[in-house]
PDB file of N, CA and C in Angstrom:
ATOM      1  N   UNK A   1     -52.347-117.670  57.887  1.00  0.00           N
ATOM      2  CA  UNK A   1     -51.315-118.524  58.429  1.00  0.00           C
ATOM      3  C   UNK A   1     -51.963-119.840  58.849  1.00  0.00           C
ATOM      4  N   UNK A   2     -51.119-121.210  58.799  1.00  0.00           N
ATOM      5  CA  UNK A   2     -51.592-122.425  58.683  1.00  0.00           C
ATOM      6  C   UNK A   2     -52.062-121.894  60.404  1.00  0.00           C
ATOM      7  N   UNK A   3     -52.985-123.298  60.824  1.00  0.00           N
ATOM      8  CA  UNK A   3     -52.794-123.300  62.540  1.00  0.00           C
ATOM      9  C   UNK A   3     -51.143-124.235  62.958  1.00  0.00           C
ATOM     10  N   UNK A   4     -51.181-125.048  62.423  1.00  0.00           N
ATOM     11  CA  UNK A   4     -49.778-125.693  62.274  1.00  0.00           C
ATOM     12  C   UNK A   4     -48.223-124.496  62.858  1.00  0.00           C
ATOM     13  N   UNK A   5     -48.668-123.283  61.688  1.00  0.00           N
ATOM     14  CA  UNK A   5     -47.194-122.962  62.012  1.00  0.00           C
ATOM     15  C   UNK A   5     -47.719-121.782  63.289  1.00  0.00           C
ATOM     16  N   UNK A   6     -49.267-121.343  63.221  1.00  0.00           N
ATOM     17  CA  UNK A   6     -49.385-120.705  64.921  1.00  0.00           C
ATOM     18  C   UNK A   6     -49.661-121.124  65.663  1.00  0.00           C
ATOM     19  N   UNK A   7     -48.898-122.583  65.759  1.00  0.00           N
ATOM     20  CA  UNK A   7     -49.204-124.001  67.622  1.00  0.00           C
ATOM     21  C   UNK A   7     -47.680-123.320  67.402  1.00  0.00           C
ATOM     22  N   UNK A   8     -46.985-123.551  66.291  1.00  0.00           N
ATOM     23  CA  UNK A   8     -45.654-123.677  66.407  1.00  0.00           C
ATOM     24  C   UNK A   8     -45.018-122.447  67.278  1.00  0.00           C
ATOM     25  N   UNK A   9     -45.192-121.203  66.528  1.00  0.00           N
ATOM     26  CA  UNK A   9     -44.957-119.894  67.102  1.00  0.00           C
ATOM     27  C   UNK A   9     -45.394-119.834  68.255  1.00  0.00           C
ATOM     28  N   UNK A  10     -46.682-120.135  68.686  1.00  0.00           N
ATOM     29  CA  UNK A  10     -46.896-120.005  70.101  1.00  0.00           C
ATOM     30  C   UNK A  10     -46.572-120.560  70.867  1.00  0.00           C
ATOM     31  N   UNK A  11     -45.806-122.054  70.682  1.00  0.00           N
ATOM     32  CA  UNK A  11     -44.793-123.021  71.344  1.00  0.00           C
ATOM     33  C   UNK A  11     -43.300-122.262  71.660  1.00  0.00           C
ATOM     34  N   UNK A  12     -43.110-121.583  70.643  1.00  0.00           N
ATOM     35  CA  UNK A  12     -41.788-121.140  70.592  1.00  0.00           C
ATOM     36  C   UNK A  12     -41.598-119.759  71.700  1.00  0.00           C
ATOM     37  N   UNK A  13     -42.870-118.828  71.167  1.00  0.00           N
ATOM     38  CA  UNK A  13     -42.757-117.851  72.046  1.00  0.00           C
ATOM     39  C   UNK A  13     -43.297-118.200  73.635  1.00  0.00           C
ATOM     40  N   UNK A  14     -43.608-119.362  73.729  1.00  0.00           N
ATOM     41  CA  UNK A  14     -43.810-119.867  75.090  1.00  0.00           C
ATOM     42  C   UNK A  14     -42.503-119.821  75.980  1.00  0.00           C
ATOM     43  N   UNK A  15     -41.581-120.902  74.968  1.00  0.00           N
ATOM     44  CA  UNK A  15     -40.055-121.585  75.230  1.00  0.00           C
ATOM     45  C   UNK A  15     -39.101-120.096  75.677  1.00  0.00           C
ATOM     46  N   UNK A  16     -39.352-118.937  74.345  1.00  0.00           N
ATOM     47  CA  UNK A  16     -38.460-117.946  74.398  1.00  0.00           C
ATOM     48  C   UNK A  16     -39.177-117.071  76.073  1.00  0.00           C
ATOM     49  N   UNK A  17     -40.141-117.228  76.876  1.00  0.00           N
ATOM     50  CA  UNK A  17     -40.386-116.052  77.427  1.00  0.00           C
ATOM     51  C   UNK A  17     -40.090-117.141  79.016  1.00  0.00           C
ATOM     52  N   UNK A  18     -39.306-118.199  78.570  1.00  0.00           N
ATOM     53  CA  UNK A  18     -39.699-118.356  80.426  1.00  0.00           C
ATOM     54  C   UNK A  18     -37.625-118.991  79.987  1.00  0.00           C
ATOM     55  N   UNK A  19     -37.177-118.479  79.041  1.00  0.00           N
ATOM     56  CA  UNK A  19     -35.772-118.842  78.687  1.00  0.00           C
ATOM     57  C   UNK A  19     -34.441-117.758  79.992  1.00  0.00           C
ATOM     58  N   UNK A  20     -34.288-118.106  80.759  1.00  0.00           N
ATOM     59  CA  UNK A  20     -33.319-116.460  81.669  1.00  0.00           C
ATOM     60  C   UNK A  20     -32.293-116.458  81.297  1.00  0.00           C
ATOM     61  N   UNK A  21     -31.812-116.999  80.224  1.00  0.00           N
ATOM     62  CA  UNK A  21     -30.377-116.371  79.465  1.00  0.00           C
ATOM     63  C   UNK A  21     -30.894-115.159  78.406  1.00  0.00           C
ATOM     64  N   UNK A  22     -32.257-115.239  78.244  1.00  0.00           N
ATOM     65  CA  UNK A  22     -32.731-114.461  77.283  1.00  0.00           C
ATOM     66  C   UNK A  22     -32.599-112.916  77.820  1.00  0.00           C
ATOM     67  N   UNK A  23     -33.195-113.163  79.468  1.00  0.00           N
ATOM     68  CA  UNK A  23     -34.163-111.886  79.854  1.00  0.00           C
ATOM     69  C   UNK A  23     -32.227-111.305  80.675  1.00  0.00           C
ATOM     70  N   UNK A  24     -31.498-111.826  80.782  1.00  0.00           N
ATOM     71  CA  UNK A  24     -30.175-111.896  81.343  1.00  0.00           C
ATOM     72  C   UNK A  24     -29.788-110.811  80.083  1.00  0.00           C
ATOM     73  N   UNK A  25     -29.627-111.196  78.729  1.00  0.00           N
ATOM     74  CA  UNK A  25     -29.444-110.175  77.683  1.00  0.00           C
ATOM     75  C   UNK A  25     -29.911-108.866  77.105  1.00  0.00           C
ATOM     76  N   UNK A  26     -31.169-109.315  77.850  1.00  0.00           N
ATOM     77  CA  UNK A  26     -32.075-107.990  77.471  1.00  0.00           C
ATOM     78  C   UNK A  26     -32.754-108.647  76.180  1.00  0.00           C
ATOM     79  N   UNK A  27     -33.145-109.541  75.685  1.00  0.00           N
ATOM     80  CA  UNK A  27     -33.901-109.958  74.245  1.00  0.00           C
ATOM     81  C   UNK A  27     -35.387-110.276  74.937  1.00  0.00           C
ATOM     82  N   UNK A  28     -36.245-109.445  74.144  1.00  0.00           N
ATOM     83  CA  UNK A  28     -37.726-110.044  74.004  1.00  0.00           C
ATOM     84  C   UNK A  28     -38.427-110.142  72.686  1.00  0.00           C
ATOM     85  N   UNK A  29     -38.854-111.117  72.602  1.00  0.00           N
ATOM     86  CA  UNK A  29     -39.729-111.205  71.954  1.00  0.00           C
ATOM     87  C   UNK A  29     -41.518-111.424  72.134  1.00  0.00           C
ATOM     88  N   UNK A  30     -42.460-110.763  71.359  1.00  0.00           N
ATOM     89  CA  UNK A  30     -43.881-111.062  71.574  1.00  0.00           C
ATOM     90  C   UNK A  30     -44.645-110.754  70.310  1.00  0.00           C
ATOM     91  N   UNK A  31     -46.289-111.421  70.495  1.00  0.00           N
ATOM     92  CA  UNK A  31     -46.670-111.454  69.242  1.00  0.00           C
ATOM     93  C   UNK A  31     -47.038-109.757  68.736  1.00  0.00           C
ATOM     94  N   UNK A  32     -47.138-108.905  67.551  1.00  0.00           N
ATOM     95  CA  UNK A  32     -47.410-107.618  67.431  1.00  0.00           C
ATOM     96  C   UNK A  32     -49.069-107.831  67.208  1.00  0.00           C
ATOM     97  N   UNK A  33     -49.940-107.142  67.902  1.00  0.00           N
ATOM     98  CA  UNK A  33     -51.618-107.582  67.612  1.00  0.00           C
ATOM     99  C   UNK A  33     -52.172-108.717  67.708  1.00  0.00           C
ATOM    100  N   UNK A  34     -51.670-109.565  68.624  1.00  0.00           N
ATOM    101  CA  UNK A  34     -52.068-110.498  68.555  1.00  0.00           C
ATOM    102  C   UNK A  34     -52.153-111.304  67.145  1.00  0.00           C
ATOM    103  N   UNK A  35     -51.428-111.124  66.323  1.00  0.00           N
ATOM    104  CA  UNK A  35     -51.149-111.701  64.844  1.00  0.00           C
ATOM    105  C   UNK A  35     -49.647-113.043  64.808  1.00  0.00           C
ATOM    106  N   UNK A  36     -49.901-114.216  64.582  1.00  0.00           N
ATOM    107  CA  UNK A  36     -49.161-114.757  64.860  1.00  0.00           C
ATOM    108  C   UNK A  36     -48.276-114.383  63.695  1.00  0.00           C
ATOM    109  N   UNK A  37     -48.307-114.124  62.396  1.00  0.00           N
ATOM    110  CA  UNK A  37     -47.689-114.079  61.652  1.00  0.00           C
ATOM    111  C   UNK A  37     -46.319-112.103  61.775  1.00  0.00           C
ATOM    112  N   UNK A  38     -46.820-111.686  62.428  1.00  0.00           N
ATOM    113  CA  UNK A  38     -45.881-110.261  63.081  1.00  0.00           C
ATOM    114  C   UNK A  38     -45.819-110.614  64.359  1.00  0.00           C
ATOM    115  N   UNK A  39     -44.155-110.323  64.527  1.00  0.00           N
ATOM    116  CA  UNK A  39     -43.758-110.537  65.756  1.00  0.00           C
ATOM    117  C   UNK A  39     -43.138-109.160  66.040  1.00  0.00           C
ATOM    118  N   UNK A  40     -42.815-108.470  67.318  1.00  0.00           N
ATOM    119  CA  UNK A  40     -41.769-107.816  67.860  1.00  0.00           C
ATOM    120  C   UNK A  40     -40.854-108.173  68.781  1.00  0.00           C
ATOM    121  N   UNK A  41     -39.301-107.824  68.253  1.00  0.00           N
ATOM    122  CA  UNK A  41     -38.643-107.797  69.373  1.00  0.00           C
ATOM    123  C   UNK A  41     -37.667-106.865  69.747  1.00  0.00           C
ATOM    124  N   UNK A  42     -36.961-107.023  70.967  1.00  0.00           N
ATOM    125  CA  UNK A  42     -36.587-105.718  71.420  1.00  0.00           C
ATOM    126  C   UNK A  42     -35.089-106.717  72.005  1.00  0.00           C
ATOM    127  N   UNK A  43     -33.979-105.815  71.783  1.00  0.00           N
ATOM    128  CA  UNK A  43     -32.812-105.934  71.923  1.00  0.00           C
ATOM    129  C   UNK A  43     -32.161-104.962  72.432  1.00  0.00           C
ATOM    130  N   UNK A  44     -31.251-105.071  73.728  1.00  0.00           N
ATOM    131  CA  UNK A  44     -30.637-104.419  74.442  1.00  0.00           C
ATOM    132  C   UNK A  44     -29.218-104.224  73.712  1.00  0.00           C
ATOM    133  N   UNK A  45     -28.496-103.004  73.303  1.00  0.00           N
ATOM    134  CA  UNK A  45     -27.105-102.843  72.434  1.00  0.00           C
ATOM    135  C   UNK A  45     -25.756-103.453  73.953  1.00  0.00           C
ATOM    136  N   UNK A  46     -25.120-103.785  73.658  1.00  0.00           N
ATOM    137  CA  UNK A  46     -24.192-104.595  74.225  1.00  0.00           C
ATOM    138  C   UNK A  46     -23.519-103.949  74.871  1.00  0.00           C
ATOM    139  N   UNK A  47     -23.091-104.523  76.463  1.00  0.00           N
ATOM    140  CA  UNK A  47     -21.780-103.137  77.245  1.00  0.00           C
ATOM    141  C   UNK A  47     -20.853-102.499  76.352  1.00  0.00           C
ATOM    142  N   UNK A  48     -20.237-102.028  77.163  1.00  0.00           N
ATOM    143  CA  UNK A  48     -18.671-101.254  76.736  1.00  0.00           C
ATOM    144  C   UNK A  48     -19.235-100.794  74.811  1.00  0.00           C
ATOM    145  N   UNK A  49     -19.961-100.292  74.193  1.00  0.00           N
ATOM    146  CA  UNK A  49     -20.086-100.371  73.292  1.00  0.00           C
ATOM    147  C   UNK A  49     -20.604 -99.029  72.564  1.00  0.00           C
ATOM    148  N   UNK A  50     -21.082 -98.442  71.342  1.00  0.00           N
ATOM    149  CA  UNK A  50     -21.356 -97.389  71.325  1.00  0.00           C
ATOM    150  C   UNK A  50     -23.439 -97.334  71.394  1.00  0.00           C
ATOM    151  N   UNK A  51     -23.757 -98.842  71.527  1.00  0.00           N
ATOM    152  CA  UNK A  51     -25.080 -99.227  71.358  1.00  0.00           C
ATOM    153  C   UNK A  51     -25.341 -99.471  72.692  1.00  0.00           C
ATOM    154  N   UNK A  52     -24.784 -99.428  73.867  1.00  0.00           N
ATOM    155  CA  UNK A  52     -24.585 -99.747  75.584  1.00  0.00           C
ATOM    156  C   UNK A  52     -26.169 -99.454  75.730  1.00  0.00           C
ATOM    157  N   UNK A  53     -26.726 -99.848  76.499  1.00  0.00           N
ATOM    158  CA  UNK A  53     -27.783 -99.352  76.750  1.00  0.00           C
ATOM    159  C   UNK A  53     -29.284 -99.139  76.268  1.00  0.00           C
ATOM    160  N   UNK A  54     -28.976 -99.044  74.623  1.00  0.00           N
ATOM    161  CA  UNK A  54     -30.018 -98.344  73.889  1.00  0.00           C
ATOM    162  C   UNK A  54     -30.750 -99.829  73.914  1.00  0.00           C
ATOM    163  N   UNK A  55     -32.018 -99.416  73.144  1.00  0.00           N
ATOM    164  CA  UNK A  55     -33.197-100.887  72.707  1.00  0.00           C
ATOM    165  C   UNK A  55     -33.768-100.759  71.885  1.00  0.00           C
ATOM    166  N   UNK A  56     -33.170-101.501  70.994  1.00  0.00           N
ATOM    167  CA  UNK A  56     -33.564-101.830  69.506  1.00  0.00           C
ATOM    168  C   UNK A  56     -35.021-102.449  69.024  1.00  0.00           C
ATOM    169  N   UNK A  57     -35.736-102.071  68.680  1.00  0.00           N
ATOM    170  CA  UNK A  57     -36.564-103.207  68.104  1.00  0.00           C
ATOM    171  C   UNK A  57     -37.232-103.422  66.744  1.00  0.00           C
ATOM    172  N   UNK A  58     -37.311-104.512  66.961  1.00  0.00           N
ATOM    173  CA  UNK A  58     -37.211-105.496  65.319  1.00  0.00           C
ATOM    174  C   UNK A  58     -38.292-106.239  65.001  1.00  0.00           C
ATOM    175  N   UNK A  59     -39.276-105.391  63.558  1.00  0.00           N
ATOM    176  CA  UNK A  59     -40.320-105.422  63.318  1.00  0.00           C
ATOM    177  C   UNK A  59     -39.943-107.377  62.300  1.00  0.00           C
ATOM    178  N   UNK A  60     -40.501-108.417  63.133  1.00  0.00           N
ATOM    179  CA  UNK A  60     -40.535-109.616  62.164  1.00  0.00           C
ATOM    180  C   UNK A  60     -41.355-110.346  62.101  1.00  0.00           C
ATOM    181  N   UNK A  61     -41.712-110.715  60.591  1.00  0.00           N
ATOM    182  CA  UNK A  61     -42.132-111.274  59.586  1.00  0.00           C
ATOM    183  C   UNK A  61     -42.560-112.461  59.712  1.00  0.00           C
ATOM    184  N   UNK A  62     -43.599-113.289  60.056  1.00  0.00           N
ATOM    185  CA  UNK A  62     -43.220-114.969  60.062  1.00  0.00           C
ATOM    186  C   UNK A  62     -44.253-115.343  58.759  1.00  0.00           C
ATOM    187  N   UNK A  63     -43.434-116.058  57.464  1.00  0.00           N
ATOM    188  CA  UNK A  63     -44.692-116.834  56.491  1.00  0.00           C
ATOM    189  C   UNK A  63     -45.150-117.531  56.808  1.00  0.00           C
ATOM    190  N   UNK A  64     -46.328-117.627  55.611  1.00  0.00           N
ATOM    191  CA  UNK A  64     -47.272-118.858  55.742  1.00  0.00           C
ATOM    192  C   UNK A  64     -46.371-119.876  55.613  1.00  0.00           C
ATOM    193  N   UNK A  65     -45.404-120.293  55.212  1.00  0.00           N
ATOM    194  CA  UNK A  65     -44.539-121.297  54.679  1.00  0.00           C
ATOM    195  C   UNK A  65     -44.142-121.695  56.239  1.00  0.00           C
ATOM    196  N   UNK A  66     -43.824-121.254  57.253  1.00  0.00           N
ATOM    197  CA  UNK A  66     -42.902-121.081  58.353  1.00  0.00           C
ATOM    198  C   UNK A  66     -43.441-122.748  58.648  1.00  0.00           C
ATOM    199  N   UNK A  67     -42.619-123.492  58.919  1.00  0.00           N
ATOM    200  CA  UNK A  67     -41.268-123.407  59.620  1.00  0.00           C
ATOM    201  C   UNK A  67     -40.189-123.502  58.357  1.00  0.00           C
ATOM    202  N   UNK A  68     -41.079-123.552  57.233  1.00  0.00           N
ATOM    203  CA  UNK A  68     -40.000-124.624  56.272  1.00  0.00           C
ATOM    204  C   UNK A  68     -39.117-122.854  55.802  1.00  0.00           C
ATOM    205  N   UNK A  69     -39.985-122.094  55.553  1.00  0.00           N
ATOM    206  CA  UNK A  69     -39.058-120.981  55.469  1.00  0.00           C
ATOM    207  C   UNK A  69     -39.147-119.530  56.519  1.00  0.00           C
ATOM    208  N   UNK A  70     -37.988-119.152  56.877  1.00  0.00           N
ATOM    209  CA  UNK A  70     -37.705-118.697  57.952  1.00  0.00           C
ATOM    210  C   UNK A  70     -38.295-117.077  57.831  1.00  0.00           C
ATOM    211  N   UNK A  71     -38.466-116.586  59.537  1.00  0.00           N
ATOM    212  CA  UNK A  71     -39.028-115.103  59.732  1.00  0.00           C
ATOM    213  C   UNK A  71     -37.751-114.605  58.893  1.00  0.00           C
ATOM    214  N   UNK A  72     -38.625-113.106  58.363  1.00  0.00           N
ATOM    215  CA  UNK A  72     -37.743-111.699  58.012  1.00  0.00           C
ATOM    216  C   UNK A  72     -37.897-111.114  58.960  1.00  0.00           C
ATOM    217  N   UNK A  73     -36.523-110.097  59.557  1.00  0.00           N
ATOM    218  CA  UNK A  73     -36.672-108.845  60.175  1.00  0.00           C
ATOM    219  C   UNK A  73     -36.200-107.875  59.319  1.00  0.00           C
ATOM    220  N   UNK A  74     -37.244-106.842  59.463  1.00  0.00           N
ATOM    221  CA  UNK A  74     -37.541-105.646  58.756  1.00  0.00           C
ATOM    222  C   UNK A  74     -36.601-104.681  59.187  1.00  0.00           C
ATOM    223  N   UNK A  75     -36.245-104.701  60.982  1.00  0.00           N
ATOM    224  CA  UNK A  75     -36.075-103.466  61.300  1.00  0.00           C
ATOM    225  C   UNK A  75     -36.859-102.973  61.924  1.00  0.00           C
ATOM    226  N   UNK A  76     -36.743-101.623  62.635  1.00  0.00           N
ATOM    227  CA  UNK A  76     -37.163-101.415  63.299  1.00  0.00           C
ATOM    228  C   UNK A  76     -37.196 -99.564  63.732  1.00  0.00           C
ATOM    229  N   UNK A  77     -37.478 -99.420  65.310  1.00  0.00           N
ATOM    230  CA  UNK A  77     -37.234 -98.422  66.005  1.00  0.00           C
ATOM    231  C   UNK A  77     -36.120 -98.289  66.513  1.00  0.00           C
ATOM    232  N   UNK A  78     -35.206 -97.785  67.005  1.00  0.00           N
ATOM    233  CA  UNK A  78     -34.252 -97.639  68.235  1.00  0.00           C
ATOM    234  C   UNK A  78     -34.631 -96.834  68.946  1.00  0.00           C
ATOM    235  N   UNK A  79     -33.944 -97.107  70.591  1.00  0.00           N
ATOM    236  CA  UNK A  79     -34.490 -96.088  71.637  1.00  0.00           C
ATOM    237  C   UNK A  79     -33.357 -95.119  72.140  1.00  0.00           C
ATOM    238  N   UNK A  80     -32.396 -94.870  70.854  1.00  0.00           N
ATOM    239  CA  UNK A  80     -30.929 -94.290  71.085  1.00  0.00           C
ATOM    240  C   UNK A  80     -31.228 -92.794  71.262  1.00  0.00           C
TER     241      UNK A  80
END
């Protein structure tokens, strides 16, 4: 991965971890191994819902290309 697009990612996951509408939803994101190019994140399933509660998380992808072309998410675990 360029250093370019891991200033970028690490700018971003800076922005996303001090964001409190984020941590208000239940969304995290962080790097997986210290690898800028794998990320994890984890998603809280929404009230009143049949996902209420549970925490999703979502194995993603960032290319060498990044920013010009965007992370994949793979998917993941659930904690249902």
């Amino acid at each position: 991965m360029s250093s370019v697009a891991a200033k970028r990612i690490f700018r971003e996951l800076n922005l996303l971890s001090r964001c409190e509408d984020l941590r208000k939803c239940h969304i995290h994101v962080e790097l997986r191994n210290d690898d800028f190019s794998r990320l994890k994140g984890m998603v809280r399933g929404p009230p009143d819902t049949v996902y209420d509660m549970g925490d999703f998380e979502l194995d993603i992808v960032v290319p060498d290309s990044y920013p010009f072309i965007p992370p994949k998410v793979l998917g993941g675990d659930t904690g249902l």
